[in-house]
N, C-alpha and C. Protein backbone atom coordinates (compact mmCIF):
# COMPACT_ATOMS: atom_id res chain seq x y z
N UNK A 1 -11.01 4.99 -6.98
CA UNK A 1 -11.10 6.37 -6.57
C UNK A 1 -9.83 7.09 -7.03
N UNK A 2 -10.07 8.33 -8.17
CA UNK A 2 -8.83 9.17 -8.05
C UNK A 2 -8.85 10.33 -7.29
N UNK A 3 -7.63 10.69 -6.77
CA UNK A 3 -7.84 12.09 -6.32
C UNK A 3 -6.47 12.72 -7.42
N UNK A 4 -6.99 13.71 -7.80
CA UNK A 4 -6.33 14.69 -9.03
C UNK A 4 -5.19 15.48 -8.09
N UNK A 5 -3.74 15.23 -8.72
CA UNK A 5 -2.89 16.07 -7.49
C UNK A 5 -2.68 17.03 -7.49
N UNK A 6 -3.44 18.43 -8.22
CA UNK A 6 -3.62 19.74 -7.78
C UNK A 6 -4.86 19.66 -6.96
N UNK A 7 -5.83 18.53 -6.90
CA UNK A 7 -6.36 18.78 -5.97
C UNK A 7 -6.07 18.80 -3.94
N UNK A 8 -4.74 18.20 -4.10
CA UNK A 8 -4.47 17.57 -2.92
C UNK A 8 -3.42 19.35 -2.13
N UNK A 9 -4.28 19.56 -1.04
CA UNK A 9 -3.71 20.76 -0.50
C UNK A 9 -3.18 20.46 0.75
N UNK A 10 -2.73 21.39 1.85
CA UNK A 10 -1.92 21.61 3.06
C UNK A 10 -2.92 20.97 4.52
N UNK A 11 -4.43 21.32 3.86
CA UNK A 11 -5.06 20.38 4.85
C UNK A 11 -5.37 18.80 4.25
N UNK A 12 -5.68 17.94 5.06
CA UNK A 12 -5.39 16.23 4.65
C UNK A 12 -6.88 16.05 3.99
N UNK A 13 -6.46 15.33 3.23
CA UNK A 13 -7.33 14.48 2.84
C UNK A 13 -8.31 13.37 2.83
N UNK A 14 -8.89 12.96 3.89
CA UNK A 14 -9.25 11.86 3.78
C UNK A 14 -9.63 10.84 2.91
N UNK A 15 -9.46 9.83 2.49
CA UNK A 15 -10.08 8.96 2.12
C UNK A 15 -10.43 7.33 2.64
N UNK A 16 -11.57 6.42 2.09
CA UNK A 16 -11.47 5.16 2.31
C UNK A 16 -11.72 4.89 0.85
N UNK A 17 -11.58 3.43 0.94
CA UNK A 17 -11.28 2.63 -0.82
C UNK A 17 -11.56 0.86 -0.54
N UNK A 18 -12.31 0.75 -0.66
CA UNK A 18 -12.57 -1.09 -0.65
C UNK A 18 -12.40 -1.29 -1.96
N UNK A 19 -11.27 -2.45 -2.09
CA UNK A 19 -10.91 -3.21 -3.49
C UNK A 19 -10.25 -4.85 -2.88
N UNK A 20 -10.35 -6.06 -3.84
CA UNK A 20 -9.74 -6.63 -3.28
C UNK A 20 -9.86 -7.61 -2.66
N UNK A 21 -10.97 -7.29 -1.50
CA UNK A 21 -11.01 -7.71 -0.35
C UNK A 21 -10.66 -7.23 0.84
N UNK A 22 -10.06 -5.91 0.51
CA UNK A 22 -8.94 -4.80 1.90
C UNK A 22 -9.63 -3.81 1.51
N UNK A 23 -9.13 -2.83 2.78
CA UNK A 23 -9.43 -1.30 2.67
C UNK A 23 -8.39 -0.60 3.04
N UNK A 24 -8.20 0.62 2.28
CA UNK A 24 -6.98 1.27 2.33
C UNK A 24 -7.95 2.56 2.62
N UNK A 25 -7.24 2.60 4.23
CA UNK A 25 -8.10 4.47 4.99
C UNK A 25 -7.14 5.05 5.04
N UNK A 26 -6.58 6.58 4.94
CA UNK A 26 -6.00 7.03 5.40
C UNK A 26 -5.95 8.91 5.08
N UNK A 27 -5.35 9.38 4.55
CA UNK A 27 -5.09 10.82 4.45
C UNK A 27 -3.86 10.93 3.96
N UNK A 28 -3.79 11.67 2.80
CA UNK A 28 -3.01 12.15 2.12
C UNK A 28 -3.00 14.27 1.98
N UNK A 29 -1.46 14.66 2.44
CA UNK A 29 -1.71 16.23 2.59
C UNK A 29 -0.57 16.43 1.93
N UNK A 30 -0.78 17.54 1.12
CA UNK A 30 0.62 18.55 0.07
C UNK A 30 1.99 18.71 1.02
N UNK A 31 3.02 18.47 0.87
CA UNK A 31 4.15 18.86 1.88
C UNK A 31 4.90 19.82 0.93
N UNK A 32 5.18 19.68 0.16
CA UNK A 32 6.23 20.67 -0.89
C UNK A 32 6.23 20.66 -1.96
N UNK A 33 7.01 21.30 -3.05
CA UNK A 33 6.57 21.43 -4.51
C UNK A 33 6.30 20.11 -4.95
N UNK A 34 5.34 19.81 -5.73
CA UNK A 34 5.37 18.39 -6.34
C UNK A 34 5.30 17.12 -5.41
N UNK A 35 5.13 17.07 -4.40
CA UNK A 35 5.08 16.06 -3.27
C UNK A 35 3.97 16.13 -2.41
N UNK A 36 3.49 14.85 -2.33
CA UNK A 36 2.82 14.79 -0.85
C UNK A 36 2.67 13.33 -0.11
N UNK A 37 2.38 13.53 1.29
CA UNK A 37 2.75 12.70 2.29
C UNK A 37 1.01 11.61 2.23
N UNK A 38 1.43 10.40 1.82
CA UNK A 38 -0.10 9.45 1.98
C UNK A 38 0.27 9.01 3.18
N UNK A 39 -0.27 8.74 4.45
CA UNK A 39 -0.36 7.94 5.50
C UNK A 39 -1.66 7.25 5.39
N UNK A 40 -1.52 5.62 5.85
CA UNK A 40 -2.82 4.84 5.46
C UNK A 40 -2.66 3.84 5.94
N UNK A 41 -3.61 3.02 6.37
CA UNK A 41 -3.23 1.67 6.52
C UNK A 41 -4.46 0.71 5.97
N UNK A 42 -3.56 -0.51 5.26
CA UNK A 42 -4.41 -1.32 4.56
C UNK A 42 -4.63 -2.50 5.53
N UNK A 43 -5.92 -3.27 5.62
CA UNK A 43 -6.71 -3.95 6.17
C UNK A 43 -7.42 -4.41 5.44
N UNK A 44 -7.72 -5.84 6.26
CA UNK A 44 -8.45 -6.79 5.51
C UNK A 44 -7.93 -8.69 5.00
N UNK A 45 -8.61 -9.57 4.33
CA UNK A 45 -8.43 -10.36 4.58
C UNK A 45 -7.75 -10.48 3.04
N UNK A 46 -6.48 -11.38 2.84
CA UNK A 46 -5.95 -11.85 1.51
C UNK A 46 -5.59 -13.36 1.51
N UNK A 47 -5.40 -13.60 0.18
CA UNK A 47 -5.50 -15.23 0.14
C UNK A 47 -3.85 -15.09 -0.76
N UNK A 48 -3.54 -15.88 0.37
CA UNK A 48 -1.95 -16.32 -0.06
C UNK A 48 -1.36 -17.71 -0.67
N UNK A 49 -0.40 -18.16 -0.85
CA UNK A 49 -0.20 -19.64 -1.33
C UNK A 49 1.03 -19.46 -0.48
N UNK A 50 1.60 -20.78 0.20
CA UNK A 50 2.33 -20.96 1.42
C UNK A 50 3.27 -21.64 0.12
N UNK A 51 4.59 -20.74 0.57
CA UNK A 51 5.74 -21.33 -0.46
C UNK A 51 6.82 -22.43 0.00
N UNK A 52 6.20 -23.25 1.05
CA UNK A 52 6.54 -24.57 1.26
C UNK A 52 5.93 -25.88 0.81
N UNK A 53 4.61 -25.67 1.03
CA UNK A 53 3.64 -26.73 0.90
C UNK A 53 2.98 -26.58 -0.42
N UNK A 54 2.78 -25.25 -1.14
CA UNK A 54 1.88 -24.51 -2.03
C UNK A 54 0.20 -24.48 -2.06
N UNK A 55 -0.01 -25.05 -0.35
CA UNK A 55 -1.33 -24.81 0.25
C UNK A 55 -1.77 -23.14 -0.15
N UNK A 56 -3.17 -22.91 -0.59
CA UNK A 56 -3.49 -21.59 -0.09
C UNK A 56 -4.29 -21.50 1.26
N UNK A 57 -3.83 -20.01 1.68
CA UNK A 57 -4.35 -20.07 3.00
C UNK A 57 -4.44 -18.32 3.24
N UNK A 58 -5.69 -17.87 3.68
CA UNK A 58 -6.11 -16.84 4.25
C UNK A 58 -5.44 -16.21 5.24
N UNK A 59 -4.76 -14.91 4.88
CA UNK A 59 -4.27 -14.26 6.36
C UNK A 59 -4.58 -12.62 6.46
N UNK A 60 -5.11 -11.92 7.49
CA UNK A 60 -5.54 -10.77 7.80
C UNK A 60 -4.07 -9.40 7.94
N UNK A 61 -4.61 -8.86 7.28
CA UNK A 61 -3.72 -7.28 6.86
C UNK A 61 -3.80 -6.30 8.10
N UNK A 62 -2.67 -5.89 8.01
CA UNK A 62 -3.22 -4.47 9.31
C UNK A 62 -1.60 -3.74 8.94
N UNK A 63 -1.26 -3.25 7.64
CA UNK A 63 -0.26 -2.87 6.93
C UNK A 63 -0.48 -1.16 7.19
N UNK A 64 0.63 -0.91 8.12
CA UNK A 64 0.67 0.34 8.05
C UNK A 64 1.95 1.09 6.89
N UNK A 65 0.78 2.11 5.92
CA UNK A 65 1.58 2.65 5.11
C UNK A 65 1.60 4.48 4.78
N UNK A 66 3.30 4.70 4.63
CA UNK A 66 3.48 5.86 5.11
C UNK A 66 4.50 6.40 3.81
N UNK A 67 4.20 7.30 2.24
CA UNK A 67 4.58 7.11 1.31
C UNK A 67 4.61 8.35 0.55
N UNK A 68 5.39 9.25 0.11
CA UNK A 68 5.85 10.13 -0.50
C UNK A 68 4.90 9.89 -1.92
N UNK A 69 3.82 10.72 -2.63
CA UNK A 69 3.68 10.94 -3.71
C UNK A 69 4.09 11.87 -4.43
N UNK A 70 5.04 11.69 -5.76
CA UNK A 70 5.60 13.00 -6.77
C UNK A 70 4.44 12.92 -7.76
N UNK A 71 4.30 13.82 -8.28
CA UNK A 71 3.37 14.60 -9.57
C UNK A 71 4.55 14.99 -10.46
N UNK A 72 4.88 13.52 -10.78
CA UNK A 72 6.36 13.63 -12.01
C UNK A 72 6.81 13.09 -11.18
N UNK A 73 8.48 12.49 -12.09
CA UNK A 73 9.41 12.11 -12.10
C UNK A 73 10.21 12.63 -10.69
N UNK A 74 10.42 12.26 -9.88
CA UNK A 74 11.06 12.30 -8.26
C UNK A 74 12.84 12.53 -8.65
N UNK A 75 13.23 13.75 -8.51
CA UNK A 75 14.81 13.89 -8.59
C UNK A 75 15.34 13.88 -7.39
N UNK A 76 15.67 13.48 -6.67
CA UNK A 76 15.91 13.21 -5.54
C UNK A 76 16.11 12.23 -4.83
N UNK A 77 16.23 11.86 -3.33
CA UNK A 77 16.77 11.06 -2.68
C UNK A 77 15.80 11.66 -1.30
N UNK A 78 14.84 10.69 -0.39
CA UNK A 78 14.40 10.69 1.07
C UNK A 78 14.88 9.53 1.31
N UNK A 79 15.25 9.31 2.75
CA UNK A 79 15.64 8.22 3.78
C UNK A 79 14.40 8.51 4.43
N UNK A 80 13.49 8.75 4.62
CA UNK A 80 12.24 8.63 5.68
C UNK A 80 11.48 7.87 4.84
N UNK A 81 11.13 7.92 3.73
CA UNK A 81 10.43 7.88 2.81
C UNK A 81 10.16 7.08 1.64
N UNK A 82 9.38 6.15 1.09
CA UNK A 82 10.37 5.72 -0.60
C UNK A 82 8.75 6.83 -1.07
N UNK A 83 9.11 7.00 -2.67
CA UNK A 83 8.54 7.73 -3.23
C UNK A 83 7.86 7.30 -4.44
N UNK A 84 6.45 7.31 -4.46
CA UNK A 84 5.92 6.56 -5.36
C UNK A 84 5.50 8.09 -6.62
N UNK A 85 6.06 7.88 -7.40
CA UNK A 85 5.58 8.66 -8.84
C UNK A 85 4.39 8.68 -9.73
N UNK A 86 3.51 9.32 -10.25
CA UNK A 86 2.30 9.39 -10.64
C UNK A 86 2.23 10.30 -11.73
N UNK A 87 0.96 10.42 -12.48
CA UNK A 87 0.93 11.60 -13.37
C UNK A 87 -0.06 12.16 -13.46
N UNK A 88 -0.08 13.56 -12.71
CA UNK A 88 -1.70 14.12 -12.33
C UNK A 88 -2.46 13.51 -11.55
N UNK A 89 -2.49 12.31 -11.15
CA UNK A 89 -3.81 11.38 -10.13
C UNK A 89 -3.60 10.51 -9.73
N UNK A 90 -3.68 10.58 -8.63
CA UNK A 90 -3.57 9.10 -7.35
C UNK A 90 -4.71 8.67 -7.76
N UNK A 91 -4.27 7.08 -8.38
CA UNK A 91 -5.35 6.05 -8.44
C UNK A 91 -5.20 5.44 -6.87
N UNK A 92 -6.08 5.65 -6.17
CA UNK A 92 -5.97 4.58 -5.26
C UNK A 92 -6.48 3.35 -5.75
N UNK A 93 -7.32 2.60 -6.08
CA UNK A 93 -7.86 1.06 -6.58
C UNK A 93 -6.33 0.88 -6.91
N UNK A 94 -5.67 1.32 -8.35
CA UNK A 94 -4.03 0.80 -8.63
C UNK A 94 -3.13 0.55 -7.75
N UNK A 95 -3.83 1.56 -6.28
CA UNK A 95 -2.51 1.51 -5.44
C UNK A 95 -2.97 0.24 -4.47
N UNK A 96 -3.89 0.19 -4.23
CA UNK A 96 -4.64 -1.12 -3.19
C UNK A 96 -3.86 -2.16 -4.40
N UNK A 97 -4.40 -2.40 -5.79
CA UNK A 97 -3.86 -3.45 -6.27
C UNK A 97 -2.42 -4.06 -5.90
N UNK A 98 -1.34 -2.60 -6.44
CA UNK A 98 -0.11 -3.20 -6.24
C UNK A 98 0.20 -3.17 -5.01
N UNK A 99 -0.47 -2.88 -3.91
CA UNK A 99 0.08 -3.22 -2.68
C UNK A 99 0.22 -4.79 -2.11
N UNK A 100 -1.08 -5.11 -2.74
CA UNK A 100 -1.46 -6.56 -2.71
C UNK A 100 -0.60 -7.22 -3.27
N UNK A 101 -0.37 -6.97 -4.41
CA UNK A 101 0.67 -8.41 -5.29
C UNK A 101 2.00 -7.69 -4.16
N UNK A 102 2.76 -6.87 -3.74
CA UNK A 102 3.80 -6.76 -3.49
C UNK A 102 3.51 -7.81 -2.67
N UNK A 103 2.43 -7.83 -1.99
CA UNK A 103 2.29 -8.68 -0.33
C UNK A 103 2.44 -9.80 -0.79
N UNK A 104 1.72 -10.48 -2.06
CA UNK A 104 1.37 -11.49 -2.56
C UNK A 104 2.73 -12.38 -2.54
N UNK A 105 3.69 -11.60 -3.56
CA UNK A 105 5.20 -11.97 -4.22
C UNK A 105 5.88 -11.89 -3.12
N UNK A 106 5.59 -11.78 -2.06
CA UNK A 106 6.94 -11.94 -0.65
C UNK A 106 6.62 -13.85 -0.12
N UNK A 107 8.05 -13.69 0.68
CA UNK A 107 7.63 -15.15 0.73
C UNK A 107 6.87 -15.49 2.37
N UNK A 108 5.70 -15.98 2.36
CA UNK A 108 4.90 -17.11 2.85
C UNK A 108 5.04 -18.16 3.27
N UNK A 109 4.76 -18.79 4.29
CA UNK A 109 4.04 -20.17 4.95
C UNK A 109 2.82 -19.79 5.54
N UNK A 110 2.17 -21.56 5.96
CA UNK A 110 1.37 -21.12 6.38
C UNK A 110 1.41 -21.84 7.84
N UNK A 111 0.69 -21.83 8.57
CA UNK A 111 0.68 -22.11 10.33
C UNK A 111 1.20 -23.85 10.04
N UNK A 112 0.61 -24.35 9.53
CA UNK A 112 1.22 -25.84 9.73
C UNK A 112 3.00 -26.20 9.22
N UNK A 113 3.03 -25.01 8.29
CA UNK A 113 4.56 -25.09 7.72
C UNK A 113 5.63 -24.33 9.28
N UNK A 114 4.67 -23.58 9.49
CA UNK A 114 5.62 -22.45 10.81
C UNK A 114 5.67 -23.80 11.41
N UNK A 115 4.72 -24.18 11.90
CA UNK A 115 4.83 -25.21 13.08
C UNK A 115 5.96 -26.07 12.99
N UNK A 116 5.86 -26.91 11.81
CA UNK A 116 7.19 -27.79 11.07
C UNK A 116 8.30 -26.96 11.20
N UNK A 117 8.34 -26.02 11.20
CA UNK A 117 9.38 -25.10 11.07
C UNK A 117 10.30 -25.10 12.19
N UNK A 118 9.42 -24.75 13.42
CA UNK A 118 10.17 -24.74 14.72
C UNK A 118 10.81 -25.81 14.84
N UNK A 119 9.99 -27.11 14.54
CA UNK A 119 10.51 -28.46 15.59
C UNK A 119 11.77 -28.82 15.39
């Protein structure tokens, strides 16, 4: 799903997006020149590899995300905020993707490694 970012105005946007295996719901609204505010949260089930054991193992999403889009190059600096850059159109599917590998590339165990972990 794209949404075109002159299309994105002062009232929100809704959207939903199944890719993946997750769904990314949320609303995206215009805040200021060249910017706008996505609030969303991704859900759903992903398949991880546990970076102890290198078992894969299934774990459920409930990722709340809250993200500055520029229409161009971002000159600036937010502390509330990080700021994702685009050109003319929020791909969401691209954005479900790389949300996933970010999740993917962090590090993992899985319940039997936690467990080992404590003792």
């Amino acid at each position: 799903m794209n949404i075109p970012f002159r299309r994105i105005t002062s009232t929100p946007t809704a959207f939903k997006v199944d890719a993946e295996g997750v769904t990314l719901e949320g609303e995206v609204v215009f805040t200021e020149r060249n910017l706008a505010l996505l609030k969303a949260v991704l859900s759903g089930e992903v398949n991880l590899t546990c970076d102890i054991c290198a078992e894969d193992f299934a774990t459920m999403l409930n990722e709340k995300i809250e993200l500055l889009i520029s229409n161009g190059i971002y000159k600036g600096f937010n502390e509330t905020y990080d700021v994702v850059e685009i050109q003319e159109s929020l791909d969401l599917n691209e954005f479900i993707h790389s949300e996933v590998e970010l999740i993917k590339n962090d590090y993992h165990s899985c319940e039997s490694c936690k467990k080992q972990e404590r003792n």
